[in-house]
Protein backbone atom coordinates (compact mmCIF):
# COMPACT_ATOMS: atom_id res chain seq x y z
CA UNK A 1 288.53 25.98 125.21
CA UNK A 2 285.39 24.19 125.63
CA UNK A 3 283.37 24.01 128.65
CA UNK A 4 282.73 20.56 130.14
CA UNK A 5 279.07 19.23 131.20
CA UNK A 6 279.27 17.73 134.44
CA UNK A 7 277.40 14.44 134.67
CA UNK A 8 274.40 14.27 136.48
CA UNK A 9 273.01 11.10 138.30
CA UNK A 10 270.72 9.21 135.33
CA UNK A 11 267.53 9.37 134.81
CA UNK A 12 265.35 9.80 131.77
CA UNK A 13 262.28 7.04 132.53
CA UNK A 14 260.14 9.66 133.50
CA UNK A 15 257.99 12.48 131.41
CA UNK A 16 259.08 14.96 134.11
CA UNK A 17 262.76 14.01 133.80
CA UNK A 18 262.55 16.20 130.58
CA UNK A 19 261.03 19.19 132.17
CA UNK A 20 263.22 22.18 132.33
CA UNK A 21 262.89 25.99 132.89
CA UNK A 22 262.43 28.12 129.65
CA UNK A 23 262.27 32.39 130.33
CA UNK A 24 259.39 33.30 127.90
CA UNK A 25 261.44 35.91 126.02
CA UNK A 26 264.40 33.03 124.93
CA UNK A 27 261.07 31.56 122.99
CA UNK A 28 261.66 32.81 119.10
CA UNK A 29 258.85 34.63 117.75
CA UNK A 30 260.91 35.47 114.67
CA UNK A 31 264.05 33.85 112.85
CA UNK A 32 267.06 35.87 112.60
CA UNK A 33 268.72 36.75 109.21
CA UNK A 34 270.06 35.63 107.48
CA UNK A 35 269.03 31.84 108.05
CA UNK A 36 272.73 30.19 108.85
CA UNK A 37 273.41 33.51 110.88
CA UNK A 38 271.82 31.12 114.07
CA UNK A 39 273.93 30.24 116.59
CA UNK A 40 275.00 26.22 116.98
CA UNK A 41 275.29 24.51 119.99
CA UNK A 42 278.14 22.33 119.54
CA UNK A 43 277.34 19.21 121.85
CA UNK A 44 280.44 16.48 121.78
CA UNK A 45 279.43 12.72 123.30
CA UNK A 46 282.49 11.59 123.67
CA UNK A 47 283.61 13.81 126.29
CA UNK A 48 280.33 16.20 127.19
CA UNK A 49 282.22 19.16 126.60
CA UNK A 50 280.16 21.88 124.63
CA UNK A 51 281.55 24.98 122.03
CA UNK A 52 279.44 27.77 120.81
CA UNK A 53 279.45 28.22 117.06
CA UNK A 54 277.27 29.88 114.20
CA UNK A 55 275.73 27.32 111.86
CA UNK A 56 277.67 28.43 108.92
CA UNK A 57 280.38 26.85 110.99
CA UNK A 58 278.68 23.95 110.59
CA UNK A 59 280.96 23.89 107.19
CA UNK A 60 283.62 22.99 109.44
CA UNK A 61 282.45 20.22 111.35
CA UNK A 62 281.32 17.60 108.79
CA UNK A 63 284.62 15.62 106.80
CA UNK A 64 284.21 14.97 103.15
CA UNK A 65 282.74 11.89 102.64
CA UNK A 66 280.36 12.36 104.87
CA UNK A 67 276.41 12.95 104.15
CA UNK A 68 273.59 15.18 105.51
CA UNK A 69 269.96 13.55 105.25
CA UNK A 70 267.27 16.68 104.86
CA UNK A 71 263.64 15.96 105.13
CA UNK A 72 262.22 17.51 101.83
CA UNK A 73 258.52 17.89 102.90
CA UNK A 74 256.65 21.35 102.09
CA UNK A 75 254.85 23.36 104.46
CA UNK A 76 251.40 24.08 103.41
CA UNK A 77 248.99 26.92 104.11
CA UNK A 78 246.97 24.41 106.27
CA UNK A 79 245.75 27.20 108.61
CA UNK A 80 242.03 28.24 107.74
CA UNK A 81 240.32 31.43 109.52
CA UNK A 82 236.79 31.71 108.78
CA UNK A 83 232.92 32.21 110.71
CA UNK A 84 230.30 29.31 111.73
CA UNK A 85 226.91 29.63 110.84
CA UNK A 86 225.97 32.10 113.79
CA UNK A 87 228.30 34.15 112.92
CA UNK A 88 231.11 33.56 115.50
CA UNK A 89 234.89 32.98 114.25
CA UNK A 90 236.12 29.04 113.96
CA UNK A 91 239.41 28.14 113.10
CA UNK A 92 240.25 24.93 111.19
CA UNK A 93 244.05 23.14 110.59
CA UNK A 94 243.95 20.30 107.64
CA UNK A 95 246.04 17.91 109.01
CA UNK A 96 246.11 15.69 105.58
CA UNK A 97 243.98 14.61 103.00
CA UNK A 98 241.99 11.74 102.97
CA UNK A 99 240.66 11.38 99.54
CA UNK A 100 239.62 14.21 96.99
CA UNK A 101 238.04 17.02 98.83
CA UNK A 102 238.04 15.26 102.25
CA UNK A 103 241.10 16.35 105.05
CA UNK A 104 241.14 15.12 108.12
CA UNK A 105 241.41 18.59 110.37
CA UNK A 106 241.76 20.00 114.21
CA UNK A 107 238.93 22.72 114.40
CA UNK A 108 238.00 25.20 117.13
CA UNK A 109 235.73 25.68 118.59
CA UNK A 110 234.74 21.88 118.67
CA UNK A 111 232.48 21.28 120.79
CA UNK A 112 230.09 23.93 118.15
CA UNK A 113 230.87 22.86 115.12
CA UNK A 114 229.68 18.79 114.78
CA UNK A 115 228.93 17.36 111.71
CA UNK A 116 227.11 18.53 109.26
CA UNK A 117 227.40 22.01 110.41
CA UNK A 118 229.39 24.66 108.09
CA UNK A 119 232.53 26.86 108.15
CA UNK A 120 232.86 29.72 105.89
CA UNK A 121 236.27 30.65 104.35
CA UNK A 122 235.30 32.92 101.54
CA UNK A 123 232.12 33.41 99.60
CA UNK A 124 233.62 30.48 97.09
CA UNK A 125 235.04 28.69 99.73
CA UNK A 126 233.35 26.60 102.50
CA UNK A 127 234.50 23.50 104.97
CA UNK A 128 231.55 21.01 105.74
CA UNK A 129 232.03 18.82 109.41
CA UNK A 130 231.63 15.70 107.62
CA UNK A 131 232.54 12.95 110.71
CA UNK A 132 234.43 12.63 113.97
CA UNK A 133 237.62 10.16 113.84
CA UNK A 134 238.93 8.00 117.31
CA UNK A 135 241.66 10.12 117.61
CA UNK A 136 238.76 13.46 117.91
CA UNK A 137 239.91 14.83 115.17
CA UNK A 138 237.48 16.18 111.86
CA UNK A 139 237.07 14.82 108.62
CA UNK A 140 235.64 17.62 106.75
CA UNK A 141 235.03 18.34 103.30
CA UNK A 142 236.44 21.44 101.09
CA UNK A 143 233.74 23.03 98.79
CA UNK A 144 234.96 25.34 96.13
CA UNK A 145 234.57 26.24 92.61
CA UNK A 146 238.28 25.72 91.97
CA UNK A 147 241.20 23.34 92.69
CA UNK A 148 241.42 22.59 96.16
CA UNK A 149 245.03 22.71 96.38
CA UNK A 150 244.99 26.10 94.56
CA UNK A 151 242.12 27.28 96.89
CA UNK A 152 243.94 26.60 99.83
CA UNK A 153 246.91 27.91 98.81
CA UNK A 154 244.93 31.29 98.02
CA UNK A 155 242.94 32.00 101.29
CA UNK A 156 245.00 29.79 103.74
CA UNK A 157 247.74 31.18 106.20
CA UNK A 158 251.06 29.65 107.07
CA UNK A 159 250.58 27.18 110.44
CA UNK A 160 252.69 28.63 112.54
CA UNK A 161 253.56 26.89 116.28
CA UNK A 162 251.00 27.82 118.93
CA UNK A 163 254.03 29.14 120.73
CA UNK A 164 254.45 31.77 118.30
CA UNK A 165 252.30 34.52 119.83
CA UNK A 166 251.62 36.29 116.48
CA UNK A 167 249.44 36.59 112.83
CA UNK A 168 251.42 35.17 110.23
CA UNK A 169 252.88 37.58 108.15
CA UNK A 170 254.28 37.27 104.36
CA UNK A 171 257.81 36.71 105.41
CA UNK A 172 256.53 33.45 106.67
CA UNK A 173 255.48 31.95 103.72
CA UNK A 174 259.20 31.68 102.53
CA UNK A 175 260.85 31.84 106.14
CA UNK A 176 259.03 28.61 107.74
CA UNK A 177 260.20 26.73 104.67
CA UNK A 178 263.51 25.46 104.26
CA UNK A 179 265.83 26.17 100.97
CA UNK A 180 265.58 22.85 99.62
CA UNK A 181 261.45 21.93 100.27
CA UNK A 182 259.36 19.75 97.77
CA UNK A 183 257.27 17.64 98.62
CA UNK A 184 254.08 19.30 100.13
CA UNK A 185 252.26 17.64 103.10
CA UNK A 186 253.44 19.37 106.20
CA UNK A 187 251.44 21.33 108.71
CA UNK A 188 254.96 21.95 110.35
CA UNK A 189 258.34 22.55 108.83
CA UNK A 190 261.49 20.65 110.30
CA UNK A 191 263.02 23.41 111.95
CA UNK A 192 266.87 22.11 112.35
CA UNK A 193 266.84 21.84 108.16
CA UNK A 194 265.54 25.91 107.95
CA UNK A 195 269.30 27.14 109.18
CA UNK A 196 270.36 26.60 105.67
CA UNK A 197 271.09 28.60 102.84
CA UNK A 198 271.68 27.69 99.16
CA UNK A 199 275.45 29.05 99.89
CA UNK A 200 276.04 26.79 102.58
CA UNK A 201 274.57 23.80 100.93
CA UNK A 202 276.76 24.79 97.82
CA UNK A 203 279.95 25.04 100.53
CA UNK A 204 279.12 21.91 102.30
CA UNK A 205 279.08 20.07 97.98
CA UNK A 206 282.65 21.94 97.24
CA UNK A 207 283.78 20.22 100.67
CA UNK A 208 282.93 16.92 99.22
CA UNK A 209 280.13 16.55 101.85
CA UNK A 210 276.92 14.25 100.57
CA UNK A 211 273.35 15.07 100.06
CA UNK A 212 270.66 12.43 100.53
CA UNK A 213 266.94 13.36 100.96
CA UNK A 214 263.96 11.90 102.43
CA UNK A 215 260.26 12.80 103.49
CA UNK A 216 258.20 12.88 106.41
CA UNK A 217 255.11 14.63 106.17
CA UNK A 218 255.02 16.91 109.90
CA UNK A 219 251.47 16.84 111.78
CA UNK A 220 250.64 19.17 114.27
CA UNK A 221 251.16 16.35 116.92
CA UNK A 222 254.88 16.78 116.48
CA UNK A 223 253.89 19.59 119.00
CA UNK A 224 251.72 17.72 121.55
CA UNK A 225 253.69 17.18 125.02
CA UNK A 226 253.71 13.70 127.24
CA UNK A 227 251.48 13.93 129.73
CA UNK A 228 251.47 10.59 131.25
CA UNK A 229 254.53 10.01 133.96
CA UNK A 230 255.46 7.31 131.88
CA UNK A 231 256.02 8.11 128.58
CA UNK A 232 255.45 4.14 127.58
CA UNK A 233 251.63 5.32 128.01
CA UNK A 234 252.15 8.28 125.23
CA UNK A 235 250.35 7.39 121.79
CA UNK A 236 252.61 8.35 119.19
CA UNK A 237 250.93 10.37 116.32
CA UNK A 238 251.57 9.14 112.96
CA UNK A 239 253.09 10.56 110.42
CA UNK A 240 253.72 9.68 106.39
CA UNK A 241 257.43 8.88 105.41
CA UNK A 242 259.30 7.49 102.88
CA UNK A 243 262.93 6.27 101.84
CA UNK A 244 264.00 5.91 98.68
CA UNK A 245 266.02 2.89 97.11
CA UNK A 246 268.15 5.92 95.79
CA UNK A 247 268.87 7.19 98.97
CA UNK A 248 268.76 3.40 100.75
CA UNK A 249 271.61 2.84 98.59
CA UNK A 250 273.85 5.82 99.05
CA UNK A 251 273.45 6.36 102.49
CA UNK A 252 274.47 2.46 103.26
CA UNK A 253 277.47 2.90 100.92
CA UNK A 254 278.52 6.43 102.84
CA UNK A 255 278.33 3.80 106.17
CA UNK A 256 280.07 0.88 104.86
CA UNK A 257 283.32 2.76 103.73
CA UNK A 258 283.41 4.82 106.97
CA UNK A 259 282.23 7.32 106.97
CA UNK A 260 279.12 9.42 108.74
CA UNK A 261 275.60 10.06 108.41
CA UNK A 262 274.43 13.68 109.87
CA UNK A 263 270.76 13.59 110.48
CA UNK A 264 269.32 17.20 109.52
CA UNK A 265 266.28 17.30 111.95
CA UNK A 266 264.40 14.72 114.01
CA UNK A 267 261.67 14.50 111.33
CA UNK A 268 265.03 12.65 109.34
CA UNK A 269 265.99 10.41 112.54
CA UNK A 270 262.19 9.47 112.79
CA UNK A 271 262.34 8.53 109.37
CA UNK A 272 265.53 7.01 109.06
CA UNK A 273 264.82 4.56 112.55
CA UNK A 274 262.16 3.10 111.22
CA UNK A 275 263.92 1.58 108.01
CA UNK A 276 266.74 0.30 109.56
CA UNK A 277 267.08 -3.32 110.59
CA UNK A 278 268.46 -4.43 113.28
CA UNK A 279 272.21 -4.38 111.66
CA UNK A 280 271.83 -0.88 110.75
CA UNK A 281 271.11 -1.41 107.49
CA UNK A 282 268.55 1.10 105.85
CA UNK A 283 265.99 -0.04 103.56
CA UNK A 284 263.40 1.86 100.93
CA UNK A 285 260.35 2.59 102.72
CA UNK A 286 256.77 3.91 102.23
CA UNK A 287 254.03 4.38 104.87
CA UNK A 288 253.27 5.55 108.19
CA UNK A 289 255.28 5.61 110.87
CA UNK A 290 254.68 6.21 114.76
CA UNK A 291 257.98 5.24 115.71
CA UNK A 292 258.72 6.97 119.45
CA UNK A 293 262.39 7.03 120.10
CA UNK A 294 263.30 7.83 123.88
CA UNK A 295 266.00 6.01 126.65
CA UNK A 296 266.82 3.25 126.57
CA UNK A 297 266.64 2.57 122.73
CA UNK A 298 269.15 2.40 120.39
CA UNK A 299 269.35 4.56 117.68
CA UNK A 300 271.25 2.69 114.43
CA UNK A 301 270.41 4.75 111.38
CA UNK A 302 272.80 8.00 111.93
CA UNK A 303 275.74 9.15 113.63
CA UNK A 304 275.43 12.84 114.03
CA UNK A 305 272.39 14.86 114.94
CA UNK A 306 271.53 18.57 113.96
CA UNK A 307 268.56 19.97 115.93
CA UNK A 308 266.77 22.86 117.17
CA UNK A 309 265.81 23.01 120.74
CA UNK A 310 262.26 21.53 121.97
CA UNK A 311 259.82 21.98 123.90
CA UNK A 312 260.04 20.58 127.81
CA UNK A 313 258.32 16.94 127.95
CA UNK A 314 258.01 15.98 124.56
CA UNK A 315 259.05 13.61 122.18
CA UNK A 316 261.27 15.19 120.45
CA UNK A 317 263.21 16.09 123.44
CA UNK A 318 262.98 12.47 124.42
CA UNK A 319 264.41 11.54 120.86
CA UNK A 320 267.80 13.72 121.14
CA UNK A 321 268.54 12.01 125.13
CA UNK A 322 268.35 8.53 123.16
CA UNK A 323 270.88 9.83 120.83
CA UNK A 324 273.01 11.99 122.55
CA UNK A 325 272.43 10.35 126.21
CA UNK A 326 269.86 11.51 128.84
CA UNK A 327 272.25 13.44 131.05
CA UNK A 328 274.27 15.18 127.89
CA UNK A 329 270.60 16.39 126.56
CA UNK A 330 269.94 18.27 129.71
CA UNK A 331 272.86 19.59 130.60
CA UNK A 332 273.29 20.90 127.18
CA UNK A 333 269.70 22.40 127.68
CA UNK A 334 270.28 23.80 131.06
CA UNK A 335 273.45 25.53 128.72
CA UNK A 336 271.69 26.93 126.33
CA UNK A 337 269.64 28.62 128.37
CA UNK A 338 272.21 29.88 130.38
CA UNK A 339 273.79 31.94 127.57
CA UNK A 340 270.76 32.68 125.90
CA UNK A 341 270.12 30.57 123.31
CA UNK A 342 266.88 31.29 121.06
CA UNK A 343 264.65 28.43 121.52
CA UNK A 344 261.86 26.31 119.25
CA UNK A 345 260.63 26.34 115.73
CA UNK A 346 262.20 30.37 114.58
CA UNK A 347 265.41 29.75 117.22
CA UNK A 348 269.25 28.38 117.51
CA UNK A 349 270.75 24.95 116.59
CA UNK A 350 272.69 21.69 118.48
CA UNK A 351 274.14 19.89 116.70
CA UNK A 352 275.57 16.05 118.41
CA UNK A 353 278.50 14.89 117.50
């Protein structure tokens, strides 16, 4: 049987509501294999009672008729490691491009490398501090001999989480990717979509489940915790997204015959929230959005969530209490890591149902 999450008195208005006690070692500093071999969090709103599954499982939870909505965005090797002028090591993350040979970029050590000064990649590679943007990020420009994609493909390392207390290695390259990527633009993948495997995708089509895809490019400021008190002082990061009137379409006919839509990842939810109306109708959508779901607000555009577990006062946290309820979310984290749950980017699964 299930064990039942006791309802706490509710809260959820403040950042430090979503604070919560993490033992360094239940932090993932590698996935486990293979991908759907995670462990799943089953987390059940109508009641608050919890079961512990493996993701494969998953299988078994989601009716025929029913769709998952994966977030097809590619992880790039945004992460350059190269030496300023002087000689000392500087670090640089492209963000996203901004025309041509320009990226906007987070380097380190800032406060030494201004514009107009130089960082060295490779002899046929250099990054030029070209300007300074209001949000104090770089726009810098890539100088090399060959295709700039290609180039940074070539010397550039996977961007792993700053919680991830390690070098990238080559395992990463395919491992911080999920099965079904295409669309590159990420500096982050979205972790709840890298638990599956081409097997389980093909088990979840036999079972008559639906596949609908969208995109939301991942910045590194998916990562960046609230630190006002109140999070209606937080400025949202934005982030490139886009809905098709393919997948507009199928996911409002899935709805209006009954049955469910299972959100793959809050990249998806993100994305999905902010082209729904008011009715909970989804429409085709292109741009940027900086869309910050948290309590109270009502979430329209899905009716199942699968997600990893997140880091302790951010948004993302903030996201799965307006979904799932603020008391549910914590409870179910104070669970998890009470029997050792894996957590972040490389860890275990919840899915909301």
């Amino acid at each position: 049987m299930p064990d039942s999450i006791d309802a706490i008195p509710q809260q959820g208005t403040r950042t430090s509501d979503y604070d919560y006690e993490l033992p360094e070692e239940r932090i993932a500093q590698r996935p486990v294999e293979p991908r759907d071999a995670s462990r799943l969090l089953v987390v059940d709103r109508r009641d608050g009672s919890v079961a512990h599954r493996t993701f494969r499982d998953i299988a078994e939870l989601i009716p025929a008729g029913d769709a998952i909505v994966v977030n097809t965005t590619k992880v790039f090797r945004a992460r350059l490691l190269g030496h300023r002028e002087s000689g000392g090591p500087a670090e640089i993350l492209l963000l996203r491009p901004v025309n041509g040979d320009h990226y906007e970029a987070m380097i380190h050590p800032g406060g030494k490398l201004r514009p107009g000064r130089v960082v060295t990649i490779a002899p046929d590679f250099r990054v030029e501090i070209v300007d300074t943007t209001p949000r104090r990020t770089r726009i810098v420009r890539l100088h090399t001999n060959g295709d700039v994609a290609g180039t940074i493909e070539r010397y550039g390392h996977v961007p792993l989480p700053p919680y991830i207390e390690r070098a990238d290695e080559s395992g990463d390259i395919a491992r911080y990717q999920t099965v079904y990527a295409e669309t590159v633009g990420s500096v982050a993948a979205p972790t709840a979509g890298l638990h599956f495997t081409p097997d389980l995708l093909d088990t979840l089509r036999a079972r008559g489940v639906e596949m609908a895809h969208v995109v939301l490019h991942v910045g590194a400021g998916t990562f960046r915790p609230v630190s006002d008190e109140d999070p209606s002082q937080h400025v949202m990061h934005e982030e490139w997204c886009e809905v098709t009137s393919d997948t507009a379409q199928q996911l409002n006919a899935v709805r209006a015959r009954g049955n469910r839509v299972w959100a793959i990842g809050t990249t998806t939810v993100r994305t999905l929230e902010t082209a729904t109306d008011v009715h909970g109708v989804l429409h085709p959508f292109s741009g940027e959005t900086n869309i910050f779901l948290r309590p109270p607000a009502t979430i329209r555009g899905i009716d199942k969530l699968v997600t990893n577990f997140h880091l302790p006062k951010s948004t993302l946290i903030m996201l799965v209490a307006a979904f799932a309820g603020y008391d549910l979310t914590m409870q179910a984290y104070r669970t998890a890591v009470a029997e050792n749950y894996r957590f972040y980017s490389y860890g275990d699964a919840m899915v909301v149902v």
